[in-house]
C-alpha atoms as a PDB file:
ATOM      1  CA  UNK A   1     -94.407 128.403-158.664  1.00  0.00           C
ATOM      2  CA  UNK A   2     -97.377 129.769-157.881  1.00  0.00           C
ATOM      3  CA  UNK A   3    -101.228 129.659-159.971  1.00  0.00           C
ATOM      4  CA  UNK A   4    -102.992 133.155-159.093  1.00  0.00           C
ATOM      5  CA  UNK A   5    -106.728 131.269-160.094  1.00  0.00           C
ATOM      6  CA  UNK A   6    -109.564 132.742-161.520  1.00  0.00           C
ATOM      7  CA  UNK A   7    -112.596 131.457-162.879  1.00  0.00           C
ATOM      8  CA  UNK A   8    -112.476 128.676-165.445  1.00  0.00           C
ATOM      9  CA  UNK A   9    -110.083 125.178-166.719  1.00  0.00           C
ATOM     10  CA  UNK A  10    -107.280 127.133-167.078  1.00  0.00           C
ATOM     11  CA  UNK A  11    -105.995 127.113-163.395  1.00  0.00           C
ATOM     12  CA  UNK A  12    -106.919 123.466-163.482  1.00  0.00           C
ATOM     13  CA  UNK A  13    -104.598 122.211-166.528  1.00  0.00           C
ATOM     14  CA  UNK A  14    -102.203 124.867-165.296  1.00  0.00           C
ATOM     15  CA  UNK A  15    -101.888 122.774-161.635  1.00  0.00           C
ATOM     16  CA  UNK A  16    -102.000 119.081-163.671  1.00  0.00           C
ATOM     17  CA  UNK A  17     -99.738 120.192-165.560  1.00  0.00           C
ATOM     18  CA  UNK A  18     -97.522 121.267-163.304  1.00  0.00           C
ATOM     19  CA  UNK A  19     -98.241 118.250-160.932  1.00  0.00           C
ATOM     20  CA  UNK A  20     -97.180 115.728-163.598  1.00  0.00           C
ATOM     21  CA  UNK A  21     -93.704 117.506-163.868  1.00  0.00           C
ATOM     22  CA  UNK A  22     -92.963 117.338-160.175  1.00  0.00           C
ATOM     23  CA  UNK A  23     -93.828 120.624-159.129  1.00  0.00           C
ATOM     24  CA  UNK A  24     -97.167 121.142-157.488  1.00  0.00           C
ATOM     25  CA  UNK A  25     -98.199 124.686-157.039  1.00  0.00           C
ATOM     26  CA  UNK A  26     -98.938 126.699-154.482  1.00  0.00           C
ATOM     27  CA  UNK A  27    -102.547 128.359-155.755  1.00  0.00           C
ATOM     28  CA  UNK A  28    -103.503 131.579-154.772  1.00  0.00           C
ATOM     29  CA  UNK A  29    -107.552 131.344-155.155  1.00  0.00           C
ATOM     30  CA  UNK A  30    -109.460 134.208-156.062  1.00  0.00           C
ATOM     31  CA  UNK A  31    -112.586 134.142-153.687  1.00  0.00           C
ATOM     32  CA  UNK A  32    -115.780 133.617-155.518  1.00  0.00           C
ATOM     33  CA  UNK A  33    -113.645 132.895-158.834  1.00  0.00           C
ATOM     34  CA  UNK A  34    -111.618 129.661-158.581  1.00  0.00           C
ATOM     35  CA  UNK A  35    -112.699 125.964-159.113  1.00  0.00           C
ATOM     36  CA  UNK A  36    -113.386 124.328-155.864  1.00  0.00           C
ATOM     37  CA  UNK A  37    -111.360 121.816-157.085  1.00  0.00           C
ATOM     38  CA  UNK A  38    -108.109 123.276-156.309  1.00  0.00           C
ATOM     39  CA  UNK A  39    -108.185 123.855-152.711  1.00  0.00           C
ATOM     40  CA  UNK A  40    -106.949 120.110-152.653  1.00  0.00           C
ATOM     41  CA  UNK A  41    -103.132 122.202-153.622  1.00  0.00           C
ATOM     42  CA  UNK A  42    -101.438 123.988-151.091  1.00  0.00           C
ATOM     43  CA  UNK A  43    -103.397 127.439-151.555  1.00  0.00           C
ATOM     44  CA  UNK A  44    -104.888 130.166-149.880  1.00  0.00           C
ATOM     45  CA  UNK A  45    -108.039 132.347-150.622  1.00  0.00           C
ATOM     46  CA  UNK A  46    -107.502 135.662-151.842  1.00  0.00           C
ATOM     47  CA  UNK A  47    -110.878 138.365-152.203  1.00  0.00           C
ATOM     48  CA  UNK A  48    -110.042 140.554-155.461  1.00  0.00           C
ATOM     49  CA  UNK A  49    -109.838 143.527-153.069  1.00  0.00           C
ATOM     50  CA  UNK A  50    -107.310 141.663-151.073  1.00  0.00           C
ATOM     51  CA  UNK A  51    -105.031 141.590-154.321  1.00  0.00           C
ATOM     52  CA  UNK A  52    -102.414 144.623-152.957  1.00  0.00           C
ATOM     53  CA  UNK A  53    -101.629 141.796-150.450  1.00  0.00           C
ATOM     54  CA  UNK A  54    -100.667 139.505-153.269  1.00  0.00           C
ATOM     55  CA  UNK A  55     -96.904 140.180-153.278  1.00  0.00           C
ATOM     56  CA  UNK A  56     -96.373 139.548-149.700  1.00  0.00           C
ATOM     57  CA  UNK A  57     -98.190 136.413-149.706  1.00  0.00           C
ATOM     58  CA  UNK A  58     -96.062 134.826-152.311  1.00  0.00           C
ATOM     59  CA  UNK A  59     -93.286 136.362-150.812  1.00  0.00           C
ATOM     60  CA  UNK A  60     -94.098 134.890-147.166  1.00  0.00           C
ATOM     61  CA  UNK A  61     -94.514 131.604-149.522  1.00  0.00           C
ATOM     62  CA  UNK A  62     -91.206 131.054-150.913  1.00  0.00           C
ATOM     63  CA  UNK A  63     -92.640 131.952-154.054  1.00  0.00           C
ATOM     64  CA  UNK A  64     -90.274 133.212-157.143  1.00  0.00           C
ATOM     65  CA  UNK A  65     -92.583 132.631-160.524  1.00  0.00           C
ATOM     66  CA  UNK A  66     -96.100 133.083-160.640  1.00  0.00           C
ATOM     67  CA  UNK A  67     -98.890 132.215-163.474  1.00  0.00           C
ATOM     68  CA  UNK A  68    -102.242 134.060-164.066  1.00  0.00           C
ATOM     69  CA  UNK A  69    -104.666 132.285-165.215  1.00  0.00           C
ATOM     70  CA  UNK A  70    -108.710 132.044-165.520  1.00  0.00           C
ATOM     71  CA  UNK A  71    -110.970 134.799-165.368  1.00  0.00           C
ATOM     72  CA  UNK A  72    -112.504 137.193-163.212  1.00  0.00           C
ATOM     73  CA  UNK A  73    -115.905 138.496-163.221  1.00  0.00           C
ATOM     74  CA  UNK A  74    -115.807 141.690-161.569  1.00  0.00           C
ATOM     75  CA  UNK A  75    -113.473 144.918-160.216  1.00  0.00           C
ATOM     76  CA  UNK A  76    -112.890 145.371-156.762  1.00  0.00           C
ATOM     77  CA  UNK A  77    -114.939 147.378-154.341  1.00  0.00           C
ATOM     78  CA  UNK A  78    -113.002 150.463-153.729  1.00  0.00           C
ATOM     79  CA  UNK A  79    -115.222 150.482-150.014  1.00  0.00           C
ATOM     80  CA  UNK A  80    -113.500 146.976-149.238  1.00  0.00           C
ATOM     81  CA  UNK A  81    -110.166 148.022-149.741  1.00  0.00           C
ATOM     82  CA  UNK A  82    -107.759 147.721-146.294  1.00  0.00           C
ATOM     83  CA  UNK A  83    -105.444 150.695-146.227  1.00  0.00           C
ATOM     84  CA  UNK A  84    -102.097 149.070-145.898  1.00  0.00           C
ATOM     85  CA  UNK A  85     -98.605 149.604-146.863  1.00  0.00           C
ATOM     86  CA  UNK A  86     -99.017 147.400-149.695  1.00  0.00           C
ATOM     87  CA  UNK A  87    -102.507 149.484-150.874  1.00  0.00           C
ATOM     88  CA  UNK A  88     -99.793 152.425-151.019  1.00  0.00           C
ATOM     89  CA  UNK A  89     -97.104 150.506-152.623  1.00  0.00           C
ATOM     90  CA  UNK A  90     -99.950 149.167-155.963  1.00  0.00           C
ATOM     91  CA  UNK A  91    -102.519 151.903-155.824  1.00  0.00           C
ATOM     92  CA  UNK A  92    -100.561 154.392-157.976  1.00  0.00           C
ATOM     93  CA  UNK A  93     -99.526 152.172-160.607  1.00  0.00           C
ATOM     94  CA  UNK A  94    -103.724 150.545-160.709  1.00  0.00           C
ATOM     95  CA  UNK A  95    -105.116 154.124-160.627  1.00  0.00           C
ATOM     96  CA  UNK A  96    -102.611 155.100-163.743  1.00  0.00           C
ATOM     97  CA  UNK A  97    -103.358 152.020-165.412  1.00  0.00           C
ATOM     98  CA  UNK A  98    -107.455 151.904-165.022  1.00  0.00           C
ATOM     99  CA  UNK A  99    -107.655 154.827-167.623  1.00  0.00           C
ATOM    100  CA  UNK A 100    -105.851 152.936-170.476  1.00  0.00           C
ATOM    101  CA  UNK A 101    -107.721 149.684-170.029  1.00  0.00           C
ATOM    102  CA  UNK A 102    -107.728 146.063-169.207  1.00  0.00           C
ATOM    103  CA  UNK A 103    -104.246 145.017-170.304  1.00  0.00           C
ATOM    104  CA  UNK A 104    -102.608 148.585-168.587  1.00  0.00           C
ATOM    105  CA  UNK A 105    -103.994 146.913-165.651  1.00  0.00           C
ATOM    106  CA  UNK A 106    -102.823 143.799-166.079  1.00  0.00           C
ATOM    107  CA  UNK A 107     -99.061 145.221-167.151  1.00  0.00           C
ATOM    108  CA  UNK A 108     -99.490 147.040-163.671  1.00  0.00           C
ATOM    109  CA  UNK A 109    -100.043 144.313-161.581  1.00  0.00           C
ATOM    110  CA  UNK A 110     -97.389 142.439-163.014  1.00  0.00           C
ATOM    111  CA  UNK A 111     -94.725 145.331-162.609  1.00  0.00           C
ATOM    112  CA  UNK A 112     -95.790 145.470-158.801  1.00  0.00           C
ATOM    113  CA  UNK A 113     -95.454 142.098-158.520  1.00  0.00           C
ATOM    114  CA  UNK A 114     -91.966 142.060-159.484  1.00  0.00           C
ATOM    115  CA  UNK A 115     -91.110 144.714-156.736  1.00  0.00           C
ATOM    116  CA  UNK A 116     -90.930 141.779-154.325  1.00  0.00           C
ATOM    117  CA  UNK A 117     -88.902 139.751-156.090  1.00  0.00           C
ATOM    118  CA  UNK A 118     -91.736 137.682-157.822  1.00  0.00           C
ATOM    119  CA  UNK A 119     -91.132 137.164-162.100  1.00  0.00           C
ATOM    120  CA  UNK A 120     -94.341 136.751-163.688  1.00  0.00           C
ATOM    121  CA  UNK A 121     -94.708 134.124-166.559  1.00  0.00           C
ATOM    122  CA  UNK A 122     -97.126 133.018-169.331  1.00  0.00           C
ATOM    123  CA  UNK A 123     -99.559 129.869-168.889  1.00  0.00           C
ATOM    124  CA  UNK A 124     -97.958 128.979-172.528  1.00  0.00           C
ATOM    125  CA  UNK A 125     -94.523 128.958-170.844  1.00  0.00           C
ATOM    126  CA  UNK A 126     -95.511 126.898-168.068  1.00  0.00           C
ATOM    127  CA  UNK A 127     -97.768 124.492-170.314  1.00  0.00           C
ATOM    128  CA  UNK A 128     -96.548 124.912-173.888  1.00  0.00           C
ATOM    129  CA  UNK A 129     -98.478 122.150-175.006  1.00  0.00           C
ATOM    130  CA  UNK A 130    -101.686 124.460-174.418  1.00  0.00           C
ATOM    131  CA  UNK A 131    -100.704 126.441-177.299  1.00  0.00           C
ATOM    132  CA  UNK A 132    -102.837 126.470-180.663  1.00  0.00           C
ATOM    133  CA  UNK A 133    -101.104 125.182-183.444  1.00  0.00           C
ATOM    134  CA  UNK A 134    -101.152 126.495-187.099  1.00  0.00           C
ATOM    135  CA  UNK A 135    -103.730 124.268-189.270  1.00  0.00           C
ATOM    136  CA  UNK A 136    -107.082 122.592-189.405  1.00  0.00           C
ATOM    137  CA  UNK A 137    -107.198 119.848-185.891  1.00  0.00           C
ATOM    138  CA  UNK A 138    -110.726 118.897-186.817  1.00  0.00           C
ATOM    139  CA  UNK A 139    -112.467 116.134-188.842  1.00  0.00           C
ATOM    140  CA  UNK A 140    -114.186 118.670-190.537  1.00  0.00           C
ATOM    141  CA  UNK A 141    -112.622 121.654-192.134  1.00  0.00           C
ATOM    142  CA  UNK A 142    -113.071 124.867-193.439  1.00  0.00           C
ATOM    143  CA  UNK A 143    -115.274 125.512-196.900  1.00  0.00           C
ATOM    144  CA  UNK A 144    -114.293 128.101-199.373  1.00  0.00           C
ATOM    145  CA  UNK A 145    -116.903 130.711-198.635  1.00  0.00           C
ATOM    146  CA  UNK A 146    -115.840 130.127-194.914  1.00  0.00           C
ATOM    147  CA  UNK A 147    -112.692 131.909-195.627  1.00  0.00           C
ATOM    148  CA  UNK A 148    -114.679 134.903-195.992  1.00  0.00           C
ATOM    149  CA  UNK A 149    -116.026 134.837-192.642  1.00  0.00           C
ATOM    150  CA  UNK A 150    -112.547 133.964-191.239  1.00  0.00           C
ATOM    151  CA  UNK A 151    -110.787 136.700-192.380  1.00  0.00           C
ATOM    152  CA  UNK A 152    -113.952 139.640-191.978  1.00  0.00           C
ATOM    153  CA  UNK A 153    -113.999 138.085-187.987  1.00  0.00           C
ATOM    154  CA  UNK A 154    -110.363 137.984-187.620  1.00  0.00           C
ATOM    155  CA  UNK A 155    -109.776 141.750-189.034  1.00  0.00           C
ATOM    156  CA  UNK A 156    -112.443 142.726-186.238  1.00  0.00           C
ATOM    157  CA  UNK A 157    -110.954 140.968-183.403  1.00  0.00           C
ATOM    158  CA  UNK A 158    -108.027 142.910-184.236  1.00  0.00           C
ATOM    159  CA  UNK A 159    -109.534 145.813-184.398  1.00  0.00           C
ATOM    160  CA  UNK A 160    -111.545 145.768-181.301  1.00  0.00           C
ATOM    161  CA  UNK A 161    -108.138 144.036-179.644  1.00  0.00           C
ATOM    162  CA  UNK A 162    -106.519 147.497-181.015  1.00  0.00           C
ATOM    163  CA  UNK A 163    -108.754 149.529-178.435  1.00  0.00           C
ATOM    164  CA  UNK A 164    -108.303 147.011-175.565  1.00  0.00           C
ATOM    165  CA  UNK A 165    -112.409 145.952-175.800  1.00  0.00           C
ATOM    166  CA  UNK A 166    -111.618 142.096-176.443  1.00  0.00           C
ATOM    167  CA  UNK A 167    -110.439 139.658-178.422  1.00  0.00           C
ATOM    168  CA  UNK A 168    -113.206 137.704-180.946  1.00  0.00           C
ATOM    169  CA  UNK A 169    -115.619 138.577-183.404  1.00  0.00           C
ATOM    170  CA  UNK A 170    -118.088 136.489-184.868  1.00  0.00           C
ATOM    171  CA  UNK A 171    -118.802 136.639-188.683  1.00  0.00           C
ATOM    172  CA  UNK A 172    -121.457 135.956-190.882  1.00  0.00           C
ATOM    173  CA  UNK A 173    -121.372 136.010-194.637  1.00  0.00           C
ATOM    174  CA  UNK A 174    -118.629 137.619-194.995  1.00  0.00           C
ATOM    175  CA  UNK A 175    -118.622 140.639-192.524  1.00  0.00           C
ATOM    176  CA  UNK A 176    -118.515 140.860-188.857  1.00  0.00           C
ATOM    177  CA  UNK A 177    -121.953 141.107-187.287  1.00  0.00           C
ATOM    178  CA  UNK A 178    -121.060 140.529-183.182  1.00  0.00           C
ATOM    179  CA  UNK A 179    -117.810 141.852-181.749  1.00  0.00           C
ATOM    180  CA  UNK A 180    -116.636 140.658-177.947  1.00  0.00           C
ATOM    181  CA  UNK A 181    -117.749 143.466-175.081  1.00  0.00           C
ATOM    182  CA  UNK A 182    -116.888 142.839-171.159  1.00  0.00           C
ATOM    183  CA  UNK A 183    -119.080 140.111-171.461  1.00  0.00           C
ATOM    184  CA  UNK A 184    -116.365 137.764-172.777  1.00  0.00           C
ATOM    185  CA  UNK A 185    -116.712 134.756-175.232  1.00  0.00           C
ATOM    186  CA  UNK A 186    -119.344 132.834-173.474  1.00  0.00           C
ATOM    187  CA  UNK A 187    -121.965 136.274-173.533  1.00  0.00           C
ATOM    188  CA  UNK A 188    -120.767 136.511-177.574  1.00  0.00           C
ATOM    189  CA  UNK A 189    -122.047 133.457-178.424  1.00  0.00           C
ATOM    190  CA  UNK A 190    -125.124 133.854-176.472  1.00  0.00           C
ATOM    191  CA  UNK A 191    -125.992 136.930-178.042  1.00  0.00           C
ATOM    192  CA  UNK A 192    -125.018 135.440-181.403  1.00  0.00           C
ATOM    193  CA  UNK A 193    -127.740 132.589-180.742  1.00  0.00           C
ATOM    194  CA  UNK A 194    -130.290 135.409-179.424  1.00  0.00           C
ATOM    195  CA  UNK A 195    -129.909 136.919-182.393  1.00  0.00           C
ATOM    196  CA  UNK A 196    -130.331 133.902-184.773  1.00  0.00           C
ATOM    197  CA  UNK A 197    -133.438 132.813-182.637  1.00  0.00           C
ATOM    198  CA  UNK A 198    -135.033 136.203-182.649  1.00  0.00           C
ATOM    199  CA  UNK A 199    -134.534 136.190-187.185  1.00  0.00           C
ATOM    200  CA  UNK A 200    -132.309 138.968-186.786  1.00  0.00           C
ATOM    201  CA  UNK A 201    -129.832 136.803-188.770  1.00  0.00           C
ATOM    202  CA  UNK A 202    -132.978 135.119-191.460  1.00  0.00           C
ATOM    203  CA  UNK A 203    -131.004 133.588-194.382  1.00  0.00           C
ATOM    204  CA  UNK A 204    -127.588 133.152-193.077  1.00  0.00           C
ATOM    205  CA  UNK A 205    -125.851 130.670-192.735  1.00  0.00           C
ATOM    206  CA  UNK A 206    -123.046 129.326-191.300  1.00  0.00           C
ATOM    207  CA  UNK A 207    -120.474 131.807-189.860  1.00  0.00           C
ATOM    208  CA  UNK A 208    -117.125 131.879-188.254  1.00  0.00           C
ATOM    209  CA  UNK A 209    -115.642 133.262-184.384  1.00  0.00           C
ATOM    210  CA  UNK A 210    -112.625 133.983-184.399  1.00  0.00           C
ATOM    211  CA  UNK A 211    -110.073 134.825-180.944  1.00  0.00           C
ATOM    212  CA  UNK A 212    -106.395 136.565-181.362  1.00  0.00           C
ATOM    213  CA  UNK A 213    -104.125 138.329-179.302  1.00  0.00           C
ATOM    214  CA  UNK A 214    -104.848 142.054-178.690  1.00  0.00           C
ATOM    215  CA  UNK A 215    -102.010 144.039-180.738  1.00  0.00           C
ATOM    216  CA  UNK A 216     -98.994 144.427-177.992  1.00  0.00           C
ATOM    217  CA  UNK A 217    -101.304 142.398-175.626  1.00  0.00           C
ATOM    218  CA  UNK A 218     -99.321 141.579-172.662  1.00  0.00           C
ATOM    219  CA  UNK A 219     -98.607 138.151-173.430  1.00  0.00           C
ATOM    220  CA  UNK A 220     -98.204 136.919-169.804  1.00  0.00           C
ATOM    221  CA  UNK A 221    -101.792 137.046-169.171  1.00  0.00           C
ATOM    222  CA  UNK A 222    -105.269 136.782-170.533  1.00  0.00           C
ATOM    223  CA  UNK A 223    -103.946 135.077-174.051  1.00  0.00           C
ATOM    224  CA  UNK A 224    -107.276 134.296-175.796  1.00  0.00           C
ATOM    225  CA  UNK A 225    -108.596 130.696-174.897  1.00  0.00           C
ATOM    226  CA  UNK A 226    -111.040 128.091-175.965  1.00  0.00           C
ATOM    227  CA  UNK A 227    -112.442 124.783-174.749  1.00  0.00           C
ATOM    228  CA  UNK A 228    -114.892 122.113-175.261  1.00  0.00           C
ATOM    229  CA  UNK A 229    -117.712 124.760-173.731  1.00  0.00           C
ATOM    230  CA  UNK A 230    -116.553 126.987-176.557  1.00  0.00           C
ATOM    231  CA  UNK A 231    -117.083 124.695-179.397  1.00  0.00           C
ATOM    232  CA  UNK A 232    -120.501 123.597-177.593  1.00  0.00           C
ATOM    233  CA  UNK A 233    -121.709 127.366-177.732  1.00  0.00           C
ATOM    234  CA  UNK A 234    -120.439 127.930-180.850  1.00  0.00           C
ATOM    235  CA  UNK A 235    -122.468 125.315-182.327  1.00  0.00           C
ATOM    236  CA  UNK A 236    -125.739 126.594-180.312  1.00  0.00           C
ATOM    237  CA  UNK A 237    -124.886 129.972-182.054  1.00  0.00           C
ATOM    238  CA  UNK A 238    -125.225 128.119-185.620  1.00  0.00           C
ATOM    239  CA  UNK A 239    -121.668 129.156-186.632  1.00  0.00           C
ATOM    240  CA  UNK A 240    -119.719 126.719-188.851  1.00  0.00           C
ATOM    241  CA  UNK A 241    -116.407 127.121-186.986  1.00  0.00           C
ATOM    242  CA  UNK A 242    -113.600 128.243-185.036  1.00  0.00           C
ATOM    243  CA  UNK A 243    -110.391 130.376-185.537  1.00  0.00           C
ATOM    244  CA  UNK A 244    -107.677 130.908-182.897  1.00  0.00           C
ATOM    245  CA  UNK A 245    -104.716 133.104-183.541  1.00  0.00           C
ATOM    246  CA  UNK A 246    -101.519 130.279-183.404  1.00  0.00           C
ATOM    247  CA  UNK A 247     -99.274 130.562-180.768  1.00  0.00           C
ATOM    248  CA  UNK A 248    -101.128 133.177-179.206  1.00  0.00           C
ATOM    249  CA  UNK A 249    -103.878 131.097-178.297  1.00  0.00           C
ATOM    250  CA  UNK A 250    -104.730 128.745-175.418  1.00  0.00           C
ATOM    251  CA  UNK A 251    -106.471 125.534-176.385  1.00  0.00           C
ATOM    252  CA  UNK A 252    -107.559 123.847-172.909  1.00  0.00           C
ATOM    253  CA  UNK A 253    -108.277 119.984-173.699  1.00  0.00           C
ATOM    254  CA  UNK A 254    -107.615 119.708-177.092  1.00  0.00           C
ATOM    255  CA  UNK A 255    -108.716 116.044-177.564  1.00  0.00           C
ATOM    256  CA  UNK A 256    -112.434 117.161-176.172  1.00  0.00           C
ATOM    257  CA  UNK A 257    -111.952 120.057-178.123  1.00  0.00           C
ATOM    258  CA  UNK A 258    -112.049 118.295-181.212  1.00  0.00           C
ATOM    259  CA  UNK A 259    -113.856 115.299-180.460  1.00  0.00           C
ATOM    260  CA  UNK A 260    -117.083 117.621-179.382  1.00  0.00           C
ATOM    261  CA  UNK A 261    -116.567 119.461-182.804  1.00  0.00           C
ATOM    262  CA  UNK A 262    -115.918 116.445-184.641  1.00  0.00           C
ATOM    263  CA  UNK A 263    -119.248 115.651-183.163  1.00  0.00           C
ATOM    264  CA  UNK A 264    -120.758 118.509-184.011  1.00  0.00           C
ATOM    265  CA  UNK A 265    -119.358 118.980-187.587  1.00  0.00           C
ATOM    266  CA  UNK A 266    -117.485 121.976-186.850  1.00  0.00           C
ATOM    267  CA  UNK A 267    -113.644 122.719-187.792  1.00  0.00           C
ATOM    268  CA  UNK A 268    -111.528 124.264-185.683  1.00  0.00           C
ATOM    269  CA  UNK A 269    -107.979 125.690-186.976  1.00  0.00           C
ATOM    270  CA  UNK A 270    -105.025 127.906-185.899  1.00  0.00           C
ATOM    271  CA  UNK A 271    -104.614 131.051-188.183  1.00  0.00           C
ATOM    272  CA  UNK A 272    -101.448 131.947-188.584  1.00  0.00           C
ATOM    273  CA  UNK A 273    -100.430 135.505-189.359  1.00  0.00           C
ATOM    274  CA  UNK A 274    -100.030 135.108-192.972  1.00  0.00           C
ATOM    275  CA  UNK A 275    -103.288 132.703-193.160  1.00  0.00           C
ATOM    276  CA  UNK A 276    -104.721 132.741-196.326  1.00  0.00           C
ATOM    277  CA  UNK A 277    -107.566 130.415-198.173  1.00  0.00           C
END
């Protein structure tokens, strides 16, 4: 098994995780990206633009499954690109894919991928404790006018997810007022606090993010995630709470998770499809 690592926890958990069962990882770290951390795993350093030599690593490595997980911040340099054999072998299937968004590319690189042999599976697979469950897992839940918010941010997440631009919203008595760019999460709630702090949002209170799965979002990778940092910036942002779409949703440390919003006086809950107040 092998942990292609990004930016972020989620490489982290993923290689614990794996660890405990008996199967340490071989991690394939993206340069610039990955958590320090995990060079202490059998691993090699990968640049972004190195990535058309991803199959015949693993390959060289023994490797037959392989997990994406974590972030990356930017594209590759098409300047820094080695022509190679395996450039020729991915580049048709990227350049395709770069028109019809982030998940075309991601359904691309896993197709290549398994050309050499290599199946690609979800973090939730390999960790299926990391999954969001349905219900309330905070202290604190939900208030009746919250509802409003949750279902005005979750129909927005959806619809952004619907045009492959992200995956939250954030919304503020009751209708969505900041929707998730290439920024991510963490530049959402940022802007969400810039715009409390500047008045933009005088007189309202509370609010709600919400994360779910992009409609036919390739399920193997990039499954919406939150963490303790999540409910932290939430709760700079002023927002009352936290939905996740259940079962399509990563929770990374779930007892920090809810002990920082129990601190904080935030809920945090797993919507599922049919959610209702």
């Amino acid at each position: 098994m092998a942990i292609v690592a990004g930016s972020g926890m989620l490489p982290v958990d993923l290689c614990r995780s794996l660890a405990t069962q008996g199967n340490r990882p071989f991690v394939v770290m993206v340069e610039g990206e990955a958590d320090a951390t995990l060079a202490s795993y059998d691993h090699k350093v990968l640049a972004i633009e190195q990535f058309p030599d991803l199959g015949t690593l693993l390959k060289h490595n023994r490797i037959t499954h392989a997990v994406f997980a974590g972030g990356i911040g930017r594209r590759p340099r098409i300047a820094a690109l080695r022509p190679s054999l395996a450039l020729l072998r991915f580049l048709p299937r990227i350049v395709a894919a770069l028109g019809k968004g982030d998940d075309a590319v991601l359904r691309a690189l896993a197709a290549g991928l398994e050309t050499y042999g290599v199946q690609v599976v979800g973090a939730h697979r390999v960790a299926p404790d990391l999954l969001a469950s349905e219900g309330v897992i905070t202290a604190t839940a939900p208030q009746k006018s919250d509802w409003r918010d949750v279902e005005a941010a979750l129909a927005a997440a959806r619809a952004i997810g619907a045009l492959d631009i992200g995956q939250a919203a954030v919304a503020i008595g009751g209708r969505a007022i900041a929707l998730e760019g290439i920024e991510g999460t963490d530049g959402l709630l940022s802007r969400v606090a810039g715009l409390r702090s500047h008045g933009r949002l005088a007189g309202k209170a509370r609010g709600v993010l919400v994360k779910c799965a992009k409609p036919g979002q390739e399920l193997r990778m990039d499954l919406p995630t939150i963490g303790p940092d999540t409910v932290t910036s939430a709760h700079a942002a002023g927002l009352a709470g936290i939905g996740v779409e259940a079962g399509r949703s990563l929770v990374l440390d779930a007892a920090k998770v809810v002990a920082e919003a129990d601190r904080l006086g935030l809920f945090v809950m797993g919507l599922s499809p049919a959610e209702r107040p």
